[in-house]
PDB file of N, CA and C in Angstrom:
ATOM      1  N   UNK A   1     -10.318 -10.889   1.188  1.00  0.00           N
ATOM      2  CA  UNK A   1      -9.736 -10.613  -0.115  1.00  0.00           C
ATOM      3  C   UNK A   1     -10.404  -9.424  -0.815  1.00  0.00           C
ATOM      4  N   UNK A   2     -11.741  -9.120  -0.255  1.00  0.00           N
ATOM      5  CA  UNK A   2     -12.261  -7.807  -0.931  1.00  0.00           C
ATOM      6  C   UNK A   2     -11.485  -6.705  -1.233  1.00  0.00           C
ATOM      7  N   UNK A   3     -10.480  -6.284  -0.031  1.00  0.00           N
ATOM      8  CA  UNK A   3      -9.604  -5.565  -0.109  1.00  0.00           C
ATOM      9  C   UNK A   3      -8.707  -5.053  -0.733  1.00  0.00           C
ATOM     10  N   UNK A   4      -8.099  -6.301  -0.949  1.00  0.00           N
ATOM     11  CA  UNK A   4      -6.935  -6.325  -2.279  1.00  0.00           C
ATOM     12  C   UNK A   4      -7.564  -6.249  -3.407  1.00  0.00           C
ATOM     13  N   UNK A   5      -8.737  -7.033  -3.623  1.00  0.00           N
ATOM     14  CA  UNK A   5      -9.534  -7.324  -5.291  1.00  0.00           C
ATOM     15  C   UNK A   5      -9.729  -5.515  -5.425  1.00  0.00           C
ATOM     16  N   UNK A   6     -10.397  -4.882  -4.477  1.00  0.00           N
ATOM     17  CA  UNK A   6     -10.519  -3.460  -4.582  1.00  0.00           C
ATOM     18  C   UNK A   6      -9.162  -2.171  -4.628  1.00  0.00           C
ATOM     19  N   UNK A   7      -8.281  -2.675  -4.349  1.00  0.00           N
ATOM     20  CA  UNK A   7      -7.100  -1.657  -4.381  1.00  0.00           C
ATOM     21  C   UNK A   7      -6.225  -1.858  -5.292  1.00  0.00           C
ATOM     22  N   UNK A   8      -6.488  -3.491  -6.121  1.00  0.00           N
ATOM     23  CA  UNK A   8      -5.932  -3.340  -6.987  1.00  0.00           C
ATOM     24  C   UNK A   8      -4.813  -4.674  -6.640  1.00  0.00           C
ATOM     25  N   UNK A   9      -4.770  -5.233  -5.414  1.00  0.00           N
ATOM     26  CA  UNK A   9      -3.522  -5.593  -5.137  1.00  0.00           C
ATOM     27  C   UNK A   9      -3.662  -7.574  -5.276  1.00  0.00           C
ATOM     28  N   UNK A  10      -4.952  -8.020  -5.806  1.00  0.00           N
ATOM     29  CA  UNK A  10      -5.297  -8.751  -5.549  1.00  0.00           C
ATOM     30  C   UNK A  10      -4.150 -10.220  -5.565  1.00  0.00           C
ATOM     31  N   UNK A  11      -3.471 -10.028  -7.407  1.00  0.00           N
ATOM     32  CA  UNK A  11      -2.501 -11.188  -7.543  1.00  0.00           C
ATOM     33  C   UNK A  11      -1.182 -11.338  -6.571  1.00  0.00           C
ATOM     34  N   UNK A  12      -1.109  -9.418  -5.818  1.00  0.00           N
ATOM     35  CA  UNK A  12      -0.047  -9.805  -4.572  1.00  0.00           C
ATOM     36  C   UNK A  12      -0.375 -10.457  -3.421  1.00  0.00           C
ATOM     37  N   UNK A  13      -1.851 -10.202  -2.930  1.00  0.00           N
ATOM     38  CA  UNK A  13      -2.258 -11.482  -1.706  1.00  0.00           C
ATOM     39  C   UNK A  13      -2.490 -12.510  -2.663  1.00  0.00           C
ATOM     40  N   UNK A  14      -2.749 -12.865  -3.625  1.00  0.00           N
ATOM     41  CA  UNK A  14      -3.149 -14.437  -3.680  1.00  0.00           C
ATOM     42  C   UNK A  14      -1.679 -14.789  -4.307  1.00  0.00           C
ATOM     43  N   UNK A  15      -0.616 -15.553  -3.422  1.00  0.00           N
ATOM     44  CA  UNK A  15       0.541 -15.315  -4.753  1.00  0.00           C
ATOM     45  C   UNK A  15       0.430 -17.545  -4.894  1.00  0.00           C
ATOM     46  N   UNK A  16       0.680 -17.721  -5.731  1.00  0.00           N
ATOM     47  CA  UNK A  16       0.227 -19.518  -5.838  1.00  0.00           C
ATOM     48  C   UNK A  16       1.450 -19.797  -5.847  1.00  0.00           C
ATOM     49  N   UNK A  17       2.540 -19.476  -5.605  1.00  0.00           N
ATOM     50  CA  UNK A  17       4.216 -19.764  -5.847  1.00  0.00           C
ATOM     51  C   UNK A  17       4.759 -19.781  -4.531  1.00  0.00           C
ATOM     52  N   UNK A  18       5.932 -20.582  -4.295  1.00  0.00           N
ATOM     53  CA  UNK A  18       6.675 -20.851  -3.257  1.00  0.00           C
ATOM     54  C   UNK A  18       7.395 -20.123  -3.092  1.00  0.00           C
ATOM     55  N   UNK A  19       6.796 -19.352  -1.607  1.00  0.00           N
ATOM     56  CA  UNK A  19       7.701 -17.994  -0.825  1.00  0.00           C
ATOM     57  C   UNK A  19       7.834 -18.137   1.022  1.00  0.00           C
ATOM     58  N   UNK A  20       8.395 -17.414   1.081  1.00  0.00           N
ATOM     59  CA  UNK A  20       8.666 -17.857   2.476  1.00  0.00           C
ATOM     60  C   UNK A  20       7.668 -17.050   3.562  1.00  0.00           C
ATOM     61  N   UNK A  21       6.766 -17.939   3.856  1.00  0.00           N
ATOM     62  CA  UNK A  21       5.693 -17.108   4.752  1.00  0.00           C
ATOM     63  C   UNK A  21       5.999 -16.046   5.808  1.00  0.00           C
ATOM     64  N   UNK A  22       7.042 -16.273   6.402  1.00  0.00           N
ATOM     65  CA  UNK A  22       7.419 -15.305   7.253  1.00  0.00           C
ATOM     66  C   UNK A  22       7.933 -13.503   6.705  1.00  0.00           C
ATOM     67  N   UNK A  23       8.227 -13.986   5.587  1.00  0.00           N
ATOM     68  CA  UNK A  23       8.882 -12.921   4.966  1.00  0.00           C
ATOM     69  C   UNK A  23       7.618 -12.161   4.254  1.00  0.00           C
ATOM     70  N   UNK A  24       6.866 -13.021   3.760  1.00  0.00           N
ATOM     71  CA  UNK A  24       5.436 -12.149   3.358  1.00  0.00           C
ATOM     72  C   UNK A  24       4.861 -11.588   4.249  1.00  0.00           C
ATOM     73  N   UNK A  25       4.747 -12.159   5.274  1.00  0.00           N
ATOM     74  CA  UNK A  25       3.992 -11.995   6.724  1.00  0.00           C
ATOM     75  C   UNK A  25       4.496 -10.403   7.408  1.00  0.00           C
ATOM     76  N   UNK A  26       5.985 -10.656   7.295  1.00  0.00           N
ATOM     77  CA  UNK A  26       6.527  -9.315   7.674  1.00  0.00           C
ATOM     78  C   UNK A  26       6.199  -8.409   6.603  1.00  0.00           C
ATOM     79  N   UNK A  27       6.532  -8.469   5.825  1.00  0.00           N
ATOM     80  CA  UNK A  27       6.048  -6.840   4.870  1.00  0.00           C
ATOM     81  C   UNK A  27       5.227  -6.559   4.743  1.00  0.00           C
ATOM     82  N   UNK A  28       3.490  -7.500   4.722  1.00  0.00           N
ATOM     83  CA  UNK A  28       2.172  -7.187   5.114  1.00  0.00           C
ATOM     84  C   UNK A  28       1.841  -6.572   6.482  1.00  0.00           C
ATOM     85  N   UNK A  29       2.576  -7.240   7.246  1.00  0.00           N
ATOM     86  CA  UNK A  29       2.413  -6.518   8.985  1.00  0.00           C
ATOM     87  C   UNK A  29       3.394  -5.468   9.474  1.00  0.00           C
ATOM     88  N   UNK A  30       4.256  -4.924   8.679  1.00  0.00           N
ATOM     89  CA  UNK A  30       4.743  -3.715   9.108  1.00  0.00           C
ATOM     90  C   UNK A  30       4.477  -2.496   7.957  1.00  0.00           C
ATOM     91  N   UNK A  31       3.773  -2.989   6.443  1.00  0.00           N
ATOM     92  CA  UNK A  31       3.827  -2.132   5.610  1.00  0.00           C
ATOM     93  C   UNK A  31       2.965  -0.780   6.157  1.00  0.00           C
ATOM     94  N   UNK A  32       3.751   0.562   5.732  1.00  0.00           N
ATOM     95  CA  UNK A  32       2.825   1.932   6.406  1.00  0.00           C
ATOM     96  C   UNK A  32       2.980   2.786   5.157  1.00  0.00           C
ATOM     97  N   UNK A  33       1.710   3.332   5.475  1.00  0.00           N
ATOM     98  CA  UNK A  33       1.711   4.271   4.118  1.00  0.00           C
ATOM     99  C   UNK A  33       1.286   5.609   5.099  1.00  0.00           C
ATOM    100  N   UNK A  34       2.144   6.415   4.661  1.00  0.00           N
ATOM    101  CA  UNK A  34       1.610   7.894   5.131  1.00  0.00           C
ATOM    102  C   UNK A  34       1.777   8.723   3.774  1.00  0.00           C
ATOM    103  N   UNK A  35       0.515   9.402   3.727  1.00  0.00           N
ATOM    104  CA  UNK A  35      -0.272  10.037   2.672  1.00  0.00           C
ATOM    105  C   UNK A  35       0.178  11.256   3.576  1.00  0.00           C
ATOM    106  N   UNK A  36      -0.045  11.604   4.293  1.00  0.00           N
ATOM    107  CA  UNK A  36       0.272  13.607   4.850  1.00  0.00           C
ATOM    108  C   UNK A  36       1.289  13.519   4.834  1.00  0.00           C
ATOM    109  N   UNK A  37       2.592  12.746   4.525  1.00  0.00           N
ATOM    110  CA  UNK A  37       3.608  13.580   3.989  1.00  0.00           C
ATOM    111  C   UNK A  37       4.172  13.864   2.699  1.00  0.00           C
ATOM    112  N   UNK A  38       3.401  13.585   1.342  1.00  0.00           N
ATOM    113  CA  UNK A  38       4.015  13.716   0.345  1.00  0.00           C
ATOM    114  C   UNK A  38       4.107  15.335   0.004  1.00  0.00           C
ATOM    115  N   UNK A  39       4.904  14.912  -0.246  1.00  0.00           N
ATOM    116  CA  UNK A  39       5.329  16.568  -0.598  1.00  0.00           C
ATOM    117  C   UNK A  39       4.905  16.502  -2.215  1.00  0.00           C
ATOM    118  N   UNK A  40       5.595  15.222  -3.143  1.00  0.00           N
ATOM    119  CA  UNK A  40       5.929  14.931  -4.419  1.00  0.00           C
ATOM    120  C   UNK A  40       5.629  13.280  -4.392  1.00  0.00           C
ATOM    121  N   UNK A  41       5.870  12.698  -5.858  1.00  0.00           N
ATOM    122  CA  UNK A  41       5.939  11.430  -6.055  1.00  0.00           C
ATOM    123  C   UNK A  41       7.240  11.034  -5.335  1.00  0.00           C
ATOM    124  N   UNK A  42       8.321  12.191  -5.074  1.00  0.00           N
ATOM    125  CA  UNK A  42       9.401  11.339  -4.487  1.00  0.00           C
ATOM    126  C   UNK A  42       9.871  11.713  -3.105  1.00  0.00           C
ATOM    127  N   UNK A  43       8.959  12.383  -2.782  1.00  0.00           N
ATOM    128  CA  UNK A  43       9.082  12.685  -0.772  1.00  0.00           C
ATOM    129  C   UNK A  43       9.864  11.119  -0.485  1.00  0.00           C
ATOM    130  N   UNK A  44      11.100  11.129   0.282  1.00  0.00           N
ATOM    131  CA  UNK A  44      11.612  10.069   0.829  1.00  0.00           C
ATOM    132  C   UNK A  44      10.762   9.433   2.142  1.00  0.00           C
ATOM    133  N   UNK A  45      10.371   7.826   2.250  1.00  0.00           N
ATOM    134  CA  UNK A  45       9.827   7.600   3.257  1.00  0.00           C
ATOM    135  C   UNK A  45       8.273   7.712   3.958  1.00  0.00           C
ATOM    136  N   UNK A  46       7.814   7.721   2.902  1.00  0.00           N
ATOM    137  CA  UNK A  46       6.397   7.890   2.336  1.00  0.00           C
ATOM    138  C   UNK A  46       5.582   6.132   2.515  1.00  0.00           C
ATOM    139  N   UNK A  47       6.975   5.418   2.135  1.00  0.00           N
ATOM    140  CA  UNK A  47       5.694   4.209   2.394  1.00  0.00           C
ATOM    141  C   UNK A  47       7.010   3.231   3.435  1.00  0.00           C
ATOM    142  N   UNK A  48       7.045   2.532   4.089  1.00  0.00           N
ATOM    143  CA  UNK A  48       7.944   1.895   4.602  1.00  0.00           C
ATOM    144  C   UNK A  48       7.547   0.487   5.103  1.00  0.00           C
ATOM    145  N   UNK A  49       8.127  -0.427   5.491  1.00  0.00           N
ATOM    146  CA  UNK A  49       8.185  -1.749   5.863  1.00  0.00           C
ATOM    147  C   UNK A  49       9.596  -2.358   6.140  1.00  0.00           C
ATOM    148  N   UNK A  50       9.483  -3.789   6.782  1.00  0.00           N
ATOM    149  CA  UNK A  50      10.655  -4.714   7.398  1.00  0.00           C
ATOM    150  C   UNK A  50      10.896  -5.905   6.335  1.00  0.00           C
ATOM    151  N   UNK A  51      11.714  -5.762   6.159  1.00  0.00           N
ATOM    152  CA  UNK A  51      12.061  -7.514   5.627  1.00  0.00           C
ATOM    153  C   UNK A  51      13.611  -7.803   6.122  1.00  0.00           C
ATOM    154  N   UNK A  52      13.596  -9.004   6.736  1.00  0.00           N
ATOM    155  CA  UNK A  52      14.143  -9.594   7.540  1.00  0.00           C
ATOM    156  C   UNK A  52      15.167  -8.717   8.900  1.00  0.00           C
ATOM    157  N   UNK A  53      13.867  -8.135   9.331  1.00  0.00           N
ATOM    158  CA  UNK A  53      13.865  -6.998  10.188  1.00  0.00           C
ATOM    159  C   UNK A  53      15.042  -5.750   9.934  1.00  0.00           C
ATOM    160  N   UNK A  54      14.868  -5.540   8.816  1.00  0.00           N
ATOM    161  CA  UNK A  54      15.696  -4.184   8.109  1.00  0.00           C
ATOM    162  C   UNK A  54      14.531  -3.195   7.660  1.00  0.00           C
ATOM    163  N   UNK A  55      14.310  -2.328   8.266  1.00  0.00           N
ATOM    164  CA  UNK A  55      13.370  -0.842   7.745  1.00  0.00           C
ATOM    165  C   UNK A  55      14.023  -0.544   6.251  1.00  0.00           C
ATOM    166  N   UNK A  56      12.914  -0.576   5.353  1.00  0.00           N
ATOM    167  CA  UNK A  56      12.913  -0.123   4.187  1.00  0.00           C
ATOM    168  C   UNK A  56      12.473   1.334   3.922  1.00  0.00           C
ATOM    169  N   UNK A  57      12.429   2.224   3.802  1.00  0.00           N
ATOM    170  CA  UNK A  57      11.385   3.443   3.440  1.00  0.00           C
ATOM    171  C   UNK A  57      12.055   4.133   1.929  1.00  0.00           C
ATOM    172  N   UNK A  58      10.781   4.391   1.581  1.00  0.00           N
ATOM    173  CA  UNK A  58      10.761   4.557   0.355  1.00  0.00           C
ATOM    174  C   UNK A  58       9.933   5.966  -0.136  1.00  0.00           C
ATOM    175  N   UNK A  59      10.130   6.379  -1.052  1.00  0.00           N
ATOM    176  CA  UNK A  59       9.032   7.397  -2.153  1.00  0.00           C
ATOM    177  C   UNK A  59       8.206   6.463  -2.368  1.00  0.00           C
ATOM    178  N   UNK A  60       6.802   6.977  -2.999  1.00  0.00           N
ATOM    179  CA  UNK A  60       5.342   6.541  -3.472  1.00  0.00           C
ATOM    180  C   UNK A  60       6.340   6.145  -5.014  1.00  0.00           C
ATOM    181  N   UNK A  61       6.810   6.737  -5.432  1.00  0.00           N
ATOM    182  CA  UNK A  61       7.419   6.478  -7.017  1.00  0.00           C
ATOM    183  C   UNK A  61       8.388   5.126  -6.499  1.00  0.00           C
ATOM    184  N   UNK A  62       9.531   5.221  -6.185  1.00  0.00           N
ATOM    185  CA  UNK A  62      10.184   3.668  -5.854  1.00  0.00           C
ATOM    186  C   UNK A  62       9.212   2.705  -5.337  1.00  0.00           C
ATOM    187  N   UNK A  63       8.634   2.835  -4.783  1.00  0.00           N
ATOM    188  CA  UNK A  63       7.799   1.819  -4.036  1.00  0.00           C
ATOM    189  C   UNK A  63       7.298   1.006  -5.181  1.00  0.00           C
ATOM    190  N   UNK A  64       6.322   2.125  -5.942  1.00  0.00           N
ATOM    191  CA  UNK A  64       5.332   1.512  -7.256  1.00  0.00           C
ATOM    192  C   UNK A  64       6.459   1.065  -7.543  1.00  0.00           C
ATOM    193  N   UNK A  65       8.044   1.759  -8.708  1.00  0.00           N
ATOM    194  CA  UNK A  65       8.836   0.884  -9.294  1.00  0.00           C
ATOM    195  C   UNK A  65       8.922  -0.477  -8.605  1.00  0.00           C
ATOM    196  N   UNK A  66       9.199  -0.445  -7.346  1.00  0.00           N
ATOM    197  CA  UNK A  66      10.000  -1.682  -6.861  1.00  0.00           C
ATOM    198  C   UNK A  66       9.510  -2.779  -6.818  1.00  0.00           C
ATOM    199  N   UNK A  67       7.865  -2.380  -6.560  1.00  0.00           N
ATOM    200  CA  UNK A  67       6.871  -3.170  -6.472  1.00  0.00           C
ATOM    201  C   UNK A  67       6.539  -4.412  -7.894  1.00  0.00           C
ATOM    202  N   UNK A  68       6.781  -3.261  -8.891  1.00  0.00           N
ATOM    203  CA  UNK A  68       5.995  -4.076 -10.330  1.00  0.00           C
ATOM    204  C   UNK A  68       5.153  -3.578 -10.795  1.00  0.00           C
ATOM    205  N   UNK A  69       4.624  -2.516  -9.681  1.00  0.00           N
ATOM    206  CA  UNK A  69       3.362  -1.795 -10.334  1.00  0.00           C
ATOM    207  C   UNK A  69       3.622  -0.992 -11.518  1.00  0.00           C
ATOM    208  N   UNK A  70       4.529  -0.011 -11.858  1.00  0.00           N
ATOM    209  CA  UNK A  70       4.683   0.481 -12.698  1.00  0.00           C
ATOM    210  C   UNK A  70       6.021   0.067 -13.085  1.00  0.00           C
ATOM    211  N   UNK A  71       6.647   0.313 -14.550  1.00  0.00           N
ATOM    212  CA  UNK A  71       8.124   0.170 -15.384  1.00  0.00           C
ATOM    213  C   UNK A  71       8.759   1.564 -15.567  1.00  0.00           C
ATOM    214  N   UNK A  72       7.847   2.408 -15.844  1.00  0.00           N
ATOM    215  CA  UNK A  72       8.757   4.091 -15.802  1.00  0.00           C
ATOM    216  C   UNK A  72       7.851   5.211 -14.848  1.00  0.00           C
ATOM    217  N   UNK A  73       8.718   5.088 -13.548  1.00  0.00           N
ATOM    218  CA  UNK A  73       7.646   6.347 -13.043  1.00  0.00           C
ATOM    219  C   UNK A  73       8.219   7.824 -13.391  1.00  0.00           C
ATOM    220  N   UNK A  74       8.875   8.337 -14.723  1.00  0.00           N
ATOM    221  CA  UNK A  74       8.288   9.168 -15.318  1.00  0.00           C
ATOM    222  C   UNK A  74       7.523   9.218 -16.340  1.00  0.00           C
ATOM    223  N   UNK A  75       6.839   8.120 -16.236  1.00  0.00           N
ATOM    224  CA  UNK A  75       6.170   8.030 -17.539  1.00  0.00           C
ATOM    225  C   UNK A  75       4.714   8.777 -17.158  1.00  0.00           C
ATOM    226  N   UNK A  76       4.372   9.948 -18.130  1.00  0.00           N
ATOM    227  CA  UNK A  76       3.366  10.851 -17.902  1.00  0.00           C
ATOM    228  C   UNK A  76       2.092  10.562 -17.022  1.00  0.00           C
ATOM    229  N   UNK A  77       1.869   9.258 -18.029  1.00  0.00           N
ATOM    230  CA  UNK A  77       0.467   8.505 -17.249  1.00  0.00           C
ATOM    231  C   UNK A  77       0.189   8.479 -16.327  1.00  0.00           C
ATOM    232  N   UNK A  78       1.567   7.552 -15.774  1.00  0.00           N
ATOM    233  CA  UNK A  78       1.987   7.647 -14.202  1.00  0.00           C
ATOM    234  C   UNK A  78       1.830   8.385 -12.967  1.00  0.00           C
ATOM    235  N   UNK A  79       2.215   9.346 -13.459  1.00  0.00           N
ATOM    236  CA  UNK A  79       2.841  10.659 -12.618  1.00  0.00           C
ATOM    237  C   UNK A  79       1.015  11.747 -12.617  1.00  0.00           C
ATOM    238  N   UNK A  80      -0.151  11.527 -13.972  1.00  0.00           N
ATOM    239  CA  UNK A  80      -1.110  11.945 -13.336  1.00  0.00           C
ATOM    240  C   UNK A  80      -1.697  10.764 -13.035  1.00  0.00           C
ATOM    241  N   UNK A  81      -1.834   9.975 -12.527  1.00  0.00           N
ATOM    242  CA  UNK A  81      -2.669   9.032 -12.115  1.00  0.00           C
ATOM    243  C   UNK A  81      -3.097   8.932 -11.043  1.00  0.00           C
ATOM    244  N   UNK A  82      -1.726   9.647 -10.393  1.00  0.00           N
ATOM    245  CA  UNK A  82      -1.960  10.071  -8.664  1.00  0.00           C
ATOM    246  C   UNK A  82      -2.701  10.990  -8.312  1.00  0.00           C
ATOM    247  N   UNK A  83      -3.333  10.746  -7.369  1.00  0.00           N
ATOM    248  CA  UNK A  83      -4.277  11.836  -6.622  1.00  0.00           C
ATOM    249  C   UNK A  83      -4.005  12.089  -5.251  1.00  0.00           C
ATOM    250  N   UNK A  84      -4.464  13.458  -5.337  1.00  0.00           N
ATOM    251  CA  UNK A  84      -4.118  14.032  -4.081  1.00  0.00           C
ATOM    252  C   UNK A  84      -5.089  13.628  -2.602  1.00  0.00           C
ATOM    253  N   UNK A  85      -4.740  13.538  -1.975  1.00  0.00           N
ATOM    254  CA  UNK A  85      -5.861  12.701  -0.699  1.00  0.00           C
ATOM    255  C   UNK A  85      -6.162  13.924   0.098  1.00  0.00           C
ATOM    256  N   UNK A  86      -7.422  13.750   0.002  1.00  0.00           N
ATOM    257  CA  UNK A  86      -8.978  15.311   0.540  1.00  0.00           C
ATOM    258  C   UNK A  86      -8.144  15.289   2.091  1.00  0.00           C
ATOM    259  N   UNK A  87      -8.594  16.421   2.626  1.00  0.00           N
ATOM    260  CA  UNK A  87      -8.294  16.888   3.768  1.00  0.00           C
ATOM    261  C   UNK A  87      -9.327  16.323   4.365  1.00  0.00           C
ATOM    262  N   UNK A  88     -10.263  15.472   4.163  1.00  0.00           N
ATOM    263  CA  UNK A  88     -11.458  15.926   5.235  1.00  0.00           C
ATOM    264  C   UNK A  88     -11.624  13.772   5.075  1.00  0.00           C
ATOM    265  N   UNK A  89     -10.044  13.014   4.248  1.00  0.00           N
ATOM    266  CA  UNK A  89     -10.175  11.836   3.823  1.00  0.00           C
ATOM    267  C   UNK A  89     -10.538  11.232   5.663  1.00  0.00           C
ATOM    268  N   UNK A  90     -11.139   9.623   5.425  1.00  0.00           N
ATOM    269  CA  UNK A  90     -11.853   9.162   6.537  1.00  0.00           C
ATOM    270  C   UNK A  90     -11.139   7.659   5.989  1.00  0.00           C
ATOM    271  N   UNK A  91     -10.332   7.164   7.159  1.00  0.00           N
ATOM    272  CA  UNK A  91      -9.804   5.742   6.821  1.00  0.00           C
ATOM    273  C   UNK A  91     -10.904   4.975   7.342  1.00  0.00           C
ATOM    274  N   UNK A  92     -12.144   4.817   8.168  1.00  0.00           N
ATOM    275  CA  UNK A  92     -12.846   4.171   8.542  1.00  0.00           C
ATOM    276  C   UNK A  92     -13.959   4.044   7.174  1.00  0.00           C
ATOM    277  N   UNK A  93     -14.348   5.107   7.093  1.00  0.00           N
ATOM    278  CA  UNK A  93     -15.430   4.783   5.563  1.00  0.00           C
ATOM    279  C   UNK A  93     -15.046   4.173   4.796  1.00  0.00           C
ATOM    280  N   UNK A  94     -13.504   4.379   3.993  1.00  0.00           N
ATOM    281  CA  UNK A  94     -12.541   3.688   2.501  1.00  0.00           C
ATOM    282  C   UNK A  94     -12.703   2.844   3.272  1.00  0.00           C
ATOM    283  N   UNK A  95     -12.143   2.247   4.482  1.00  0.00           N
ATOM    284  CA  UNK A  95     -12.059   0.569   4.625  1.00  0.00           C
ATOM    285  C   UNK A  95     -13.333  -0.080   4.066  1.00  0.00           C
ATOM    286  N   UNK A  96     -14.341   0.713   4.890  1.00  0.00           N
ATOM    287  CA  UNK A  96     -15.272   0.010   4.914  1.00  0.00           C
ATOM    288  C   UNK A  96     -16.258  -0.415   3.489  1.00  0.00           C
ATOM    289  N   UNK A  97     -15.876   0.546   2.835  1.00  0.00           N
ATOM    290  CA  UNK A  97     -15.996   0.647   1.240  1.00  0.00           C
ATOM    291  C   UNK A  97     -15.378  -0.285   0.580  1.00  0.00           C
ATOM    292  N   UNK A  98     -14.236  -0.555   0.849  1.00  0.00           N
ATOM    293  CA  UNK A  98     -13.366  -1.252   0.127  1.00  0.00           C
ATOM    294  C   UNK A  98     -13.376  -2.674   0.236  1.00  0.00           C
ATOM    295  N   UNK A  99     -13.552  -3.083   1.703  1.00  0.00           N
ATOM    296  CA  UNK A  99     -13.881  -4.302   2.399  1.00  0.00           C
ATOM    297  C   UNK A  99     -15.566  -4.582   2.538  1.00  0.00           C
ATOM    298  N   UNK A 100     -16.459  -4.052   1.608  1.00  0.00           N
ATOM    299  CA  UNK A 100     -17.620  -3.954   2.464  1.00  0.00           C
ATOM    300  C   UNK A 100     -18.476  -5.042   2.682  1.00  0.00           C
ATOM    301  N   UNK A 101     -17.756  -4.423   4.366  1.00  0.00           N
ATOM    302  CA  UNK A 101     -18.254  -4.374   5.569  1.00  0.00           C
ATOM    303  C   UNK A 101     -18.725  -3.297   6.235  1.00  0.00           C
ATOM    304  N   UNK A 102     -19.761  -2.812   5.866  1.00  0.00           N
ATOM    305  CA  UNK A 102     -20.428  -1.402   6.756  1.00  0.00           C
ATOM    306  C   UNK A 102     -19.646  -0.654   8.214  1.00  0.00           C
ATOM    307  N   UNK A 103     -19.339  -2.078   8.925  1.00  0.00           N
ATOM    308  CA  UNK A 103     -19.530  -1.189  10.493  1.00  0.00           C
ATOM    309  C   UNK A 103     -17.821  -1.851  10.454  1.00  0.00           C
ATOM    310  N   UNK A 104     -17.152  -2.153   9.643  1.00  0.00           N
ATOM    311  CA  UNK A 104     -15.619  -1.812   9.518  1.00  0.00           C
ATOM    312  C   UNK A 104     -15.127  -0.812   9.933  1.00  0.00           C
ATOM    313  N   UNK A 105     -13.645  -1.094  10.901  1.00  0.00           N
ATOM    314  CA  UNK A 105     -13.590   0.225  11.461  1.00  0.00           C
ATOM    315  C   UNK A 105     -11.506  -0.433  11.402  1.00  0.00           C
ATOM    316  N   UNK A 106     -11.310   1.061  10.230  1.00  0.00           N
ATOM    317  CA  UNK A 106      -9.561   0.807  10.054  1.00  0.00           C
ATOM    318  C   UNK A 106      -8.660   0.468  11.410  1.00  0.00           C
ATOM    319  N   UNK A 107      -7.463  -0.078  11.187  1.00  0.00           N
ATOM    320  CA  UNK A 107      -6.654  -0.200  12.166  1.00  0.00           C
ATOM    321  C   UNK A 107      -5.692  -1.027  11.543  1.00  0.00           C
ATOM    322  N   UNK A 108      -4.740  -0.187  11.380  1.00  0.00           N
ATOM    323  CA  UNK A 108      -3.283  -0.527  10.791  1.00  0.00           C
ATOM    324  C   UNK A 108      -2.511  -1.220  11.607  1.00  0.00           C
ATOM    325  N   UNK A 109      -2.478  -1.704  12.656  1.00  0.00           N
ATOM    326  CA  UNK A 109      -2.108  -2.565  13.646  1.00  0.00           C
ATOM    327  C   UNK A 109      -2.567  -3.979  13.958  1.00  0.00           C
ATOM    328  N   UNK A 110      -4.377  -4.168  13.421  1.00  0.00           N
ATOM    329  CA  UNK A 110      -4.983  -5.336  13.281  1.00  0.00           C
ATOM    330  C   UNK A 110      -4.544  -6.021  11.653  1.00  0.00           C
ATOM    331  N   UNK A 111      -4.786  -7.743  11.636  1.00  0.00           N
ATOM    332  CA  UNK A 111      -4.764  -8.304  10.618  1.00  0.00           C
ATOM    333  C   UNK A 111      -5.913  -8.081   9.939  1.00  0.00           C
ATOM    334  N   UNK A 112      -5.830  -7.992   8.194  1.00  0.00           N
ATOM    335  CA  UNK A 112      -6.890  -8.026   7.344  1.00  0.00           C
ATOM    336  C   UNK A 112      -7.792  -9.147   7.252  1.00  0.00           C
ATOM    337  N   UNK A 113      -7.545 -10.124   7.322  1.00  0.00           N
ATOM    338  CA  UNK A 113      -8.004 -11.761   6.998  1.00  0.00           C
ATOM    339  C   UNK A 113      -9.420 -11.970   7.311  1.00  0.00           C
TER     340      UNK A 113
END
């Protein structure tokens, strides 16, 4: 749970309400985020996932809307809040930062748990 408590996402893994595990299961295990292609907040297909094996892809801006995270993504705040991701970014360190666990080593294909 470090993970989520750190990215922010915490009340979406812990949800205490009756949902259908499989369907959570799928959008946690196919969700992808690719950061080298935004062009903008609304590059199409920027973050994508399955639910009930239908490919979703989305902008970083719909996503947040769709999500709950944000109510107006033109709302100024919004729109700087985002940051641009370093050329020289390291998914093995952030994990390991985020989850810490020192000798954490990313993999978008393994479970978080």
């Amino acid at each position: 749970m470090h993970y989520f408590d750190n990215i922010g996402w915490h009340s979406y893994a812990e949800i205490r309400y009756s949902t259908y595990y499989e369907l959570v299961f799928e959008f946690y295990s196919t969700f992808t985020f690719l950061p080298n292609r935004i062009a903008s907040n609304y590059t199409p297909g920027v973050v994508s996932f399955l639910l009930l094996g239908q490919l979703f892809e989305q902008s970083l801006a719909d996503f947040n809307y769709s999500i709950g995270f944000v109510t107006d993504v033109t709302d100024q705040s919004f729109l700087t809040s985002l940051r641009e991701i370093p050329v020289d970014f390291d998914a093995d360190v952030a994990y390991a930062a985020l989850t810490h666990l020192p000798n954490a080593r990313f993999n978008a294909k393994q479970t978080k748990g």
